[in-house]
PDB file of N, CA and C in Angstrom:
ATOM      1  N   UNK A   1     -36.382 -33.257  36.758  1.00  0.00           N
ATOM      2  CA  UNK A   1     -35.733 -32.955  35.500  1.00  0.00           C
ATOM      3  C   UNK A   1     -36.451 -31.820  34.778  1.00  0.00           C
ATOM      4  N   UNK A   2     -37.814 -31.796  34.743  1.00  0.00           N
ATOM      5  CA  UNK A   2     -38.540 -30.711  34.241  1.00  0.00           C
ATOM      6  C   UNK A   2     -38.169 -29.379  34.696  1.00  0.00           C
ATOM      7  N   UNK A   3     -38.155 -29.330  36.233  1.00  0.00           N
ATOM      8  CA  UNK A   3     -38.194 -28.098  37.310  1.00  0.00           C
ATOM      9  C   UNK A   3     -36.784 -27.531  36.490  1.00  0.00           C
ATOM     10  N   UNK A   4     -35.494 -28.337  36.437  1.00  0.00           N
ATOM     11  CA  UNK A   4     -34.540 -27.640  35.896  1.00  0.00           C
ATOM     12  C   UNK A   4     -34.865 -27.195  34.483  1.00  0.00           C
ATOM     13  N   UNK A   5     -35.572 -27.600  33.737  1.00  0.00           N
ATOM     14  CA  UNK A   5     -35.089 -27.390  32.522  1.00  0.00           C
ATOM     15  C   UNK A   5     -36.215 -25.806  32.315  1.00  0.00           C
ATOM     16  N   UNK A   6     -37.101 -25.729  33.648  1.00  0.00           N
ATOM     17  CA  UNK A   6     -38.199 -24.694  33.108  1.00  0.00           C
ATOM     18  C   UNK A   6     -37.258 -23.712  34.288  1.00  0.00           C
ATOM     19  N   UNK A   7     -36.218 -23.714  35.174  1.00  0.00           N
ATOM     20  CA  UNK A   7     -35.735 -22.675  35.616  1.00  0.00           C
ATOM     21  C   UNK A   7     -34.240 -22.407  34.702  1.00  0.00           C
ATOM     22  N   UNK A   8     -33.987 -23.386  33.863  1.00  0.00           N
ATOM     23  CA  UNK A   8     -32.953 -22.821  32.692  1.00  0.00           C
ATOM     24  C   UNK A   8     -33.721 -21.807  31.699  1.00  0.00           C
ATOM     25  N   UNK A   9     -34.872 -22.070  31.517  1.00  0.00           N
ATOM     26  CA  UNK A   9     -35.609 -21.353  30.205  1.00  0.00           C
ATOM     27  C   UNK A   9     -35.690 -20.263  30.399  1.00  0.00           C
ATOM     28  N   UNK A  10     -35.807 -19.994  32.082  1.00  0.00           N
ATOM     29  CA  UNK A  10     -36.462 -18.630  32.827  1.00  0.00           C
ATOM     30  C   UNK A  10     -34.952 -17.739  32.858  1.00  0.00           C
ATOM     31  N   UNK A  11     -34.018 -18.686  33.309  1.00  0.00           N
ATOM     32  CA  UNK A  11     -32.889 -17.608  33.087  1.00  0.00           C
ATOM     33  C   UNK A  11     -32.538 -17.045  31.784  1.00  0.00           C
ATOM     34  N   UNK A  12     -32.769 -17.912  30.778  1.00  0.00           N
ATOM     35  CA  UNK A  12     -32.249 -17.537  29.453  1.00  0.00           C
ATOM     36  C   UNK A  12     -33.269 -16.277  29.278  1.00  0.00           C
ATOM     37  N   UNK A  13     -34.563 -16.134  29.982  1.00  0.00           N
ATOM     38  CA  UNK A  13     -35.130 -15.482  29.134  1.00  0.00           C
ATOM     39  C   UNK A  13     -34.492 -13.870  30.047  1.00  0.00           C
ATOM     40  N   UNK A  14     -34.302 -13.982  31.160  1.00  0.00           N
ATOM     41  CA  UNK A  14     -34.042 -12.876  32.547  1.00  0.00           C
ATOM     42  C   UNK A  14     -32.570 -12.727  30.944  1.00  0.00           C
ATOM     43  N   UNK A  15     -31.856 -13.397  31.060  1.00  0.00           N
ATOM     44  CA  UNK A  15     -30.457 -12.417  30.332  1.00  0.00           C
ATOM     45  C   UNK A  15     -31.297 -11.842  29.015  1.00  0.00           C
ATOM     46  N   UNK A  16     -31.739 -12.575  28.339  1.00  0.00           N
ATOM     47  CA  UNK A  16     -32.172 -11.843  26.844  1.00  0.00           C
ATOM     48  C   UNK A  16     -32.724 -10.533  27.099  1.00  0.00           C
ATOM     49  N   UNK A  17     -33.175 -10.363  28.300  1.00  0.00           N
ATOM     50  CA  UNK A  17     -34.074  -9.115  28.526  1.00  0.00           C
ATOM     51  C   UNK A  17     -35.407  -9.121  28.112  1.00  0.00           C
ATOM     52  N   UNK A  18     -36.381  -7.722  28.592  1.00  0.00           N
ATOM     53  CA  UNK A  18     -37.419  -8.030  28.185  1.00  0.00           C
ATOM     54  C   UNK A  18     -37.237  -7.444  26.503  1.00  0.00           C
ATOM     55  N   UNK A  19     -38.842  -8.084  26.223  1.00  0.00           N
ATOM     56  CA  UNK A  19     -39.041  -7.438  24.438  1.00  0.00           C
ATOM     57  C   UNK A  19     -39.252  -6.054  24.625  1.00  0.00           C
ATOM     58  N   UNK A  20     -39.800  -5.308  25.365  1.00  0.00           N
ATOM     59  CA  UNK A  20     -40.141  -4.494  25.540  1.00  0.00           C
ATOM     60  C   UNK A  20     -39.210  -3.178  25.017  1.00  0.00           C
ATOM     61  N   UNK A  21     -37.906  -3.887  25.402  1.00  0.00           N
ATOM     62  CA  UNK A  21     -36.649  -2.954  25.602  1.00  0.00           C
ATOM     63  C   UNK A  21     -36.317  -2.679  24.007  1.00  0.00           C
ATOM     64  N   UNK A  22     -36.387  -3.851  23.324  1.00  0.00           N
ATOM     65  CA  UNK A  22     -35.800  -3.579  21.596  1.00  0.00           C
ATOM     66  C   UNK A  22     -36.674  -3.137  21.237  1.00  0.00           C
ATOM     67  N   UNK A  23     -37.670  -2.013  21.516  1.00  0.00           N
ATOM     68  CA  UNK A  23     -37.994  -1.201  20.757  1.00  0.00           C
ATOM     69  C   UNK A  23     -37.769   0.366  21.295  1.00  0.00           C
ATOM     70  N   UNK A  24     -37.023   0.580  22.085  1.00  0.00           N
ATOM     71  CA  UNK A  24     -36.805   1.678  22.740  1.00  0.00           C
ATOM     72  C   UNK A  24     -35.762   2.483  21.389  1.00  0.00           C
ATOM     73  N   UNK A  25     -35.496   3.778  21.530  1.00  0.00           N
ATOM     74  CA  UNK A  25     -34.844   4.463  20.534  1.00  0.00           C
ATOM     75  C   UNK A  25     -33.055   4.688  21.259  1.00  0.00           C
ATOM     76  N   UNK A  26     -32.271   4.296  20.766  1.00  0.00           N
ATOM     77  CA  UNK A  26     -31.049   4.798  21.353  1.00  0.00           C
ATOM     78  C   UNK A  26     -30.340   5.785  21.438  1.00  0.00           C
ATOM     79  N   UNK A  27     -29.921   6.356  22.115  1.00  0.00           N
ATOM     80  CA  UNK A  27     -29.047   7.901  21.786  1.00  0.00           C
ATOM     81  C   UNK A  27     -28.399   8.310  21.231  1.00  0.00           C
ATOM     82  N   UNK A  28     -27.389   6.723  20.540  1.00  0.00           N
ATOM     83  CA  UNK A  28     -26.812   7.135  19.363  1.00  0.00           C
ATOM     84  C   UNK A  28     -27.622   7.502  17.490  1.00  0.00           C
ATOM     85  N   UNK A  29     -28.618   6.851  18.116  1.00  0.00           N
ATOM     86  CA  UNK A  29     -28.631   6.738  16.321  1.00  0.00           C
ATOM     87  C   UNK A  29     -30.582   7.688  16.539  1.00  0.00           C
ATOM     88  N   UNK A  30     -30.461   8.601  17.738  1.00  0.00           N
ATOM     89  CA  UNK A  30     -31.542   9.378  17.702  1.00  0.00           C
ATOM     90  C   UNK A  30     -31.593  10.648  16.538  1.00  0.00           C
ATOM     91  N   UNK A  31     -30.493  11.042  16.277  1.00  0.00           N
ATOM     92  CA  UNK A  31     -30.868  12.530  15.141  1.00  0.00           C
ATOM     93  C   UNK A  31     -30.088  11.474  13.802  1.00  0.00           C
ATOM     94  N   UNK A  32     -30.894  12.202  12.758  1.00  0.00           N
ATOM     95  CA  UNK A  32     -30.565  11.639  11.395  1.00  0.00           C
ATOM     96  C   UNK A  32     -29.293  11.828  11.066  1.00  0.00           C
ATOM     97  N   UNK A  33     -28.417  11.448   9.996  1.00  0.00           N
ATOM     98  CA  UNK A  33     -27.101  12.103   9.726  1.00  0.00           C
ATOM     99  C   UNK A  33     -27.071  13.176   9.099  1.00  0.00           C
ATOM    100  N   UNK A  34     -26.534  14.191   9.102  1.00  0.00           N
ATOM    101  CA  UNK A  34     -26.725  15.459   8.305  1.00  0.00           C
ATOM    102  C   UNK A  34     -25.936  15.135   7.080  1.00  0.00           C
ATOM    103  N   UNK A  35     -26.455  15.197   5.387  1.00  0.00           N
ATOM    104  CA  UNK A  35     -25.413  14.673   4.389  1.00  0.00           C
ATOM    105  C   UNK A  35     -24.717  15.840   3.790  1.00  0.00           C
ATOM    106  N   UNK A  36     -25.031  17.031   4.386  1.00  0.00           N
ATOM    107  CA  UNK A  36     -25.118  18.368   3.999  1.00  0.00           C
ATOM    108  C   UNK A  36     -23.465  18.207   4.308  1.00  0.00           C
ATOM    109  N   UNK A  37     -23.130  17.920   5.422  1.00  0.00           N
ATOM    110  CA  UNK A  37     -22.021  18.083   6.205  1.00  0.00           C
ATOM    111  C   UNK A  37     -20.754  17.022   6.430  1.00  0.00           C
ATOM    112  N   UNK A  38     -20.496  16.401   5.448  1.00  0.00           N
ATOM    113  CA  UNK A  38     -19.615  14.355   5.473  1.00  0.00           C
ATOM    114  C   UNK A  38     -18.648  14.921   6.562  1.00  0.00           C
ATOM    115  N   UNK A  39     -18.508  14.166   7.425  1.00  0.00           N
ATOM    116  CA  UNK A  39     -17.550  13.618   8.657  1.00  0.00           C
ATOM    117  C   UNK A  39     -16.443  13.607   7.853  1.00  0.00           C
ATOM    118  N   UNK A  40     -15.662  14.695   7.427  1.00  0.00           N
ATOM    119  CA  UNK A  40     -14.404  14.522   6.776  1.00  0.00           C
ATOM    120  C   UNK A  40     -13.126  14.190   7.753  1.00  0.00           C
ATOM    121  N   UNK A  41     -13.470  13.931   8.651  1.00  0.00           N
ATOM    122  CA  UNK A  41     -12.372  13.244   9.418  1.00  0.00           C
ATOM    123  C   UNK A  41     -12.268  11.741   9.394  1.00  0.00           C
ATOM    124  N   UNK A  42     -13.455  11.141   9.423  1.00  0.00           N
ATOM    125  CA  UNK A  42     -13.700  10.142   8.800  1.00  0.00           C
ATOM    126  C   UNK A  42     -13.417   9.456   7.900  1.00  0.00           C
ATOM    127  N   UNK A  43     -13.663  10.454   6.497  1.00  0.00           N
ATOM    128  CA  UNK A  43     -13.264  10.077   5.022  1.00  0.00           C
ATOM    129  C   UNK A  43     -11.727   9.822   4.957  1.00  0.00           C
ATOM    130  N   UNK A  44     -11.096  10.998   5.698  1.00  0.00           N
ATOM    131  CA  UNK A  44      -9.773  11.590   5.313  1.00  0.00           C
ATOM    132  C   UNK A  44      -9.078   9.802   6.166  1.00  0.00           C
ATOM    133  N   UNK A  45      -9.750   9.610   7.252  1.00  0.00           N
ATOM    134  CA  UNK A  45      -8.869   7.961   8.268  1.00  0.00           C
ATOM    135  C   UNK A  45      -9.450   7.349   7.422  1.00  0.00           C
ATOM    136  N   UNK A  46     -10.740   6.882   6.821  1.00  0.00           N
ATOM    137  CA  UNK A  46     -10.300   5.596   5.482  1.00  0.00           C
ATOM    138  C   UNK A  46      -9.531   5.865   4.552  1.00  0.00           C
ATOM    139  N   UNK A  47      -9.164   6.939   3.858  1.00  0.00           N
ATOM    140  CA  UNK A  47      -8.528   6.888   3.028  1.00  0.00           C
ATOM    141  C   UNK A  47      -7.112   6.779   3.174  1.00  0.00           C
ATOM    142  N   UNK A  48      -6.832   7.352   4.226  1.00  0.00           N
ATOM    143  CA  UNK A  48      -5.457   7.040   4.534  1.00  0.00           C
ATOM    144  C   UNK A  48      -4.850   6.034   5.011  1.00  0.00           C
ATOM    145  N   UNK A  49      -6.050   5.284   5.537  1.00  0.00           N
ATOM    146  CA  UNK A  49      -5.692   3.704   5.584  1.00  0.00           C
ATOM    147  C   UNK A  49      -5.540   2.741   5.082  1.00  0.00           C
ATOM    148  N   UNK A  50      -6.296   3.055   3.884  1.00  0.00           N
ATOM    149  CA  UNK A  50      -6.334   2.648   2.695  1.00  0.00           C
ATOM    150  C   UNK A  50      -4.959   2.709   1.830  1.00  0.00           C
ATOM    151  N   UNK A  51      -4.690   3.993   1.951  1.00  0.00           N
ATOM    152  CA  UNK A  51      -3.547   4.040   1.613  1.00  0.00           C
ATOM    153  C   UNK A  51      -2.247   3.547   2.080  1.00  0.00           C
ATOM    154  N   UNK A  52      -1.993   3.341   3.252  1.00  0.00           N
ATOM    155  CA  UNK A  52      -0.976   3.017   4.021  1.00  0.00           C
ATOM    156  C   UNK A  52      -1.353   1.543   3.599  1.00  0.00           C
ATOM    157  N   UNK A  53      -2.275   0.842   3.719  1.00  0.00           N
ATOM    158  CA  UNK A  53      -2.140  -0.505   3.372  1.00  0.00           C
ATOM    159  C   UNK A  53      -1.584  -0.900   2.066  1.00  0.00           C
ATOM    160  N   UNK A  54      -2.074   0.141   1.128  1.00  0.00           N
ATOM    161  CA  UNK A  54      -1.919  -0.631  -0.241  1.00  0.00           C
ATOM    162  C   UNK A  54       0.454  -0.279  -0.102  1.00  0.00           C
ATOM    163  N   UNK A  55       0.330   0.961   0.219  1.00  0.00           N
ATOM    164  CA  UNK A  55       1.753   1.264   0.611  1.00  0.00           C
ATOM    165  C   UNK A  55       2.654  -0.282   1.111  1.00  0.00           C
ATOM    166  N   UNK A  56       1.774  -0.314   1.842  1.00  0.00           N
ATOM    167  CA  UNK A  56       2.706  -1.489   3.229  1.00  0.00           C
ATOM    168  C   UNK A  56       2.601  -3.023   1.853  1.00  0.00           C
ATOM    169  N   UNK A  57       1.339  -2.954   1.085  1.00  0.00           N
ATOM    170  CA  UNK A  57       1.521  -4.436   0.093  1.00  0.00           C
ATOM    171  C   UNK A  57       2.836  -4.070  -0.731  1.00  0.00           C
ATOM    172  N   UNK A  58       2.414  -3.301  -1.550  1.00  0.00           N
ATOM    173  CA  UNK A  58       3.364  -2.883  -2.660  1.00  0.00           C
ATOM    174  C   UNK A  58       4.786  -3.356  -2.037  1.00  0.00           C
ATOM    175  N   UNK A  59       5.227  -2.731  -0.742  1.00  0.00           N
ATOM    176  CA  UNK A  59       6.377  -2.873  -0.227  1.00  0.00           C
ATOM    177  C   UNK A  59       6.455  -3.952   0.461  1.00  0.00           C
ATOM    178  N   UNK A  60       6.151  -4.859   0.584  1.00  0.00           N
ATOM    179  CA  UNK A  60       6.211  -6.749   1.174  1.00  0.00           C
ATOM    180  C   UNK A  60       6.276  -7.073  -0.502  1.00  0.00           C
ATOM    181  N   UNK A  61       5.821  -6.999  -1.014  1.00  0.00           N
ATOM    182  CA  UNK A  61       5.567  -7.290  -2.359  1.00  0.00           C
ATOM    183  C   UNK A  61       6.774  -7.462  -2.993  1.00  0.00           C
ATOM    184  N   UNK A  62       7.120  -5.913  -3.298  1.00  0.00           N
ATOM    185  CA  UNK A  62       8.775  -5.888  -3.661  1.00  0.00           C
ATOM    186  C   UNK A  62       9.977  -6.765  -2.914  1.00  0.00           C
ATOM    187  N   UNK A  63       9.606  -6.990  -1.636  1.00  0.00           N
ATOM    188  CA  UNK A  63      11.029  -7.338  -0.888  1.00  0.00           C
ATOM    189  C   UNK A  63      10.430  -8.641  -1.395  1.00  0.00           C
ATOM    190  N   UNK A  64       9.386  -9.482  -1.396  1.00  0.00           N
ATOM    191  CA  UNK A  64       9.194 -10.801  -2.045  1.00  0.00           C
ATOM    192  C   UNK A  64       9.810 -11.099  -3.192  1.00  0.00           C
ATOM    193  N   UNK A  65       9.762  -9.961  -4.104  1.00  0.00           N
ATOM    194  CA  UNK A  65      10.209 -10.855  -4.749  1.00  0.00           C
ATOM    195  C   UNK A  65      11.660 -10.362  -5.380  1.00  0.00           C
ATOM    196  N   UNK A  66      12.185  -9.401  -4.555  1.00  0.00           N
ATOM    197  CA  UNK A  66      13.611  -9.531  -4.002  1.00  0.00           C
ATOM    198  C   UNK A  66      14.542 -11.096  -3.571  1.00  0.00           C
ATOM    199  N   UNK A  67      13.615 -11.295  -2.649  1.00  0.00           N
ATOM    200  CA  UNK A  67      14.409 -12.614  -1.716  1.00  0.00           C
ATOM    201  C   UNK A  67      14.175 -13.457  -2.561  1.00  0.00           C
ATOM    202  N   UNK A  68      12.760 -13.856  -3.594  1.00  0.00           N
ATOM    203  CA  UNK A  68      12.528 -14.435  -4.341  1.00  0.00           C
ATOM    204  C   UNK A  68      13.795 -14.953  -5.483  1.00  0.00           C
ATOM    205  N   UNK A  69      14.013 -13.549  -5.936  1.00  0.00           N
ATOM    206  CA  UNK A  69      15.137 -13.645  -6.912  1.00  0.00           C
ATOM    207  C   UNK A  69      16.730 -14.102  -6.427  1.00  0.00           C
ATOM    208  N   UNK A  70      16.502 -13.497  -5.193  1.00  0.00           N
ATOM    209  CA  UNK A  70      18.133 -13.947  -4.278  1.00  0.00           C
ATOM    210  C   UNK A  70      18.395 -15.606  -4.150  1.00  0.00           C
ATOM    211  N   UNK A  71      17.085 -15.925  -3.879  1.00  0.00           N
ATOM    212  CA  UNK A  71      17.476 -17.508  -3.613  1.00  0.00           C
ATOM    213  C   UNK A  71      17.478 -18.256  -5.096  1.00  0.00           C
ATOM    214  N   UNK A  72      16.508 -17.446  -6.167  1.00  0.00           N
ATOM    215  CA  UNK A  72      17.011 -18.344  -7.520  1.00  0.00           C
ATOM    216  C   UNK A  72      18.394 -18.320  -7.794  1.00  0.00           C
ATOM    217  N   UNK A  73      18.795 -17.147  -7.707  1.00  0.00           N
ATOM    218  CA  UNK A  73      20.100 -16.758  -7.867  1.00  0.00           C
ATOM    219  C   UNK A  73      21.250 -18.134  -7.354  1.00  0.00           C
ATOM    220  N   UNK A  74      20.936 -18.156  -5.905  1.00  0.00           N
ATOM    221  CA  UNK A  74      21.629 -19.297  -5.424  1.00  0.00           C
ATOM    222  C   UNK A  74      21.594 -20.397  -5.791  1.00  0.00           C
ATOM    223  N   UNK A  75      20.525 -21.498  -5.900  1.00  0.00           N
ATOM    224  CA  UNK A  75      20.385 -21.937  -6.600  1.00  0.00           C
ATOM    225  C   UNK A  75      21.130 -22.797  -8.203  1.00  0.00           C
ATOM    226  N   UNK A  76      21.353 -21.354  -9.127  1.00  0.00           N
ATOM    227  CA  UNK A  76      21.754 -21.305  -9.726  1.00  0.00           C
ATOM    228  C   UNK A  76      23.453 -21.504  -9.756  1.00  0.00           C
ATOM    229  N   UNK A  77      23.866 -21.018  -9.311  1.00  0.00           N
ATOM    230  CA  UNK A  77      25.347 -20.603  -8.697  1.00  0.00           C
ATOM    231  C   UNK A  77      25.972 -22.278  -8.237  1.00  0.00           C
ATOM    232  N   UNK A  78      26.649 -22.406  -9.087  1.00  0.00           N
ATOM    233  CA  UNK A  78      27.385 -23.773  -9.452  1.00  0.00           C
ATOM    234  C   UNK A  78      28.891 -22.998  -9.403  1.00  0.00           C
ATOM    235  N   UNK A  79      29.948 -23.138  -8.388  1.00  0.00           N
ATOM    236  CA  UNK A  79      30.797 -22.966  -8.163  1.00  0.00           C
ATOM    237  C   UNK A  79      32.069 -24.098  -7.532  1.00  0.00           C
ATOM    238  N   UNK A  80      33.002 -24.622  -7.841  1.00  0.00           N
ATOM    239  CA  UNK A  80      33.708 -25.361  -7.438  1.00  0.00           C
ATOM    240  C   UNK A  80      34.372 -25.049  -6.019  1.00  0.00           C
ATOM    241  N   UNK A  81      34.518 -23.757  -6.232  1.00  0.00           N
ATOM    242  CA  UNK A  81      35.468 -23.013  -5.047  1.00  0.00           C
ATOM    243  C   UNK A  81      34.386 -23.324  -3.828  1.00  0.00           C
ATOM    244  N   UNK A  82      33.150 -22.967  -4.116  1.00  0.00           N
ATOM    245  CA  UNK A  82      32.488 -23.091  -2.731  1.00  0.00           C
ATOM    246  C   UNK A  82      31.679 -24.501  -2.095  1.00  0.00           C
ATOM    247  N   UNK A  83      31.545 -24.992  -2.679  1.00  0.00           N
ATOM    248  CA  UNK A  83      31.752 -26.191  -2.397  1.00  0.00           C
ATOM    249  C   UNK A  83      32.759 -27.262  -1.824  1.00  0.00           C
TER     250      UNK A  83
END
């Protein structure tokens, strides 16, 4: 029971990798960001996503409370004929 539980420990440690490795530098995040220069392609896709979302609420929004009002409507609507 031991033998397994000290060749489970050994695998967990083989996937985690060694320590050695989390301190290595990565290639992405090797040069600083330049602030001189904003990724305006960047800015310009949040904002426009931003925008399209608030677009897309506003407009669920309205048709809510469109249908909203359609079914009070019904509701309301006491008719002999249709009945």
């Amino acid at each position: 029971m031991a033998a397994a539980l000290l060749r489970a420990a050994k695998r967990l440690r083989l996937v985690a990798g060694a320590p050695s490795l989390a301190f290595t530098r990565s290639a992405f995040v090797a040069r600083k960001p330049n602030y001189a220069q904003p990724n305006w392609f960047g800015v310009g896709l949040a904002f426009s996503t931003s925008a399209a979302l608030w677009a897309l609420l506003f407009k669920q929004h309205n048709e809510d409370i469109m249908e909203y009002e359609r079914r009070k409507k019904e509701r309301q609507h006491k008719c002999t004929e249709c009945s």
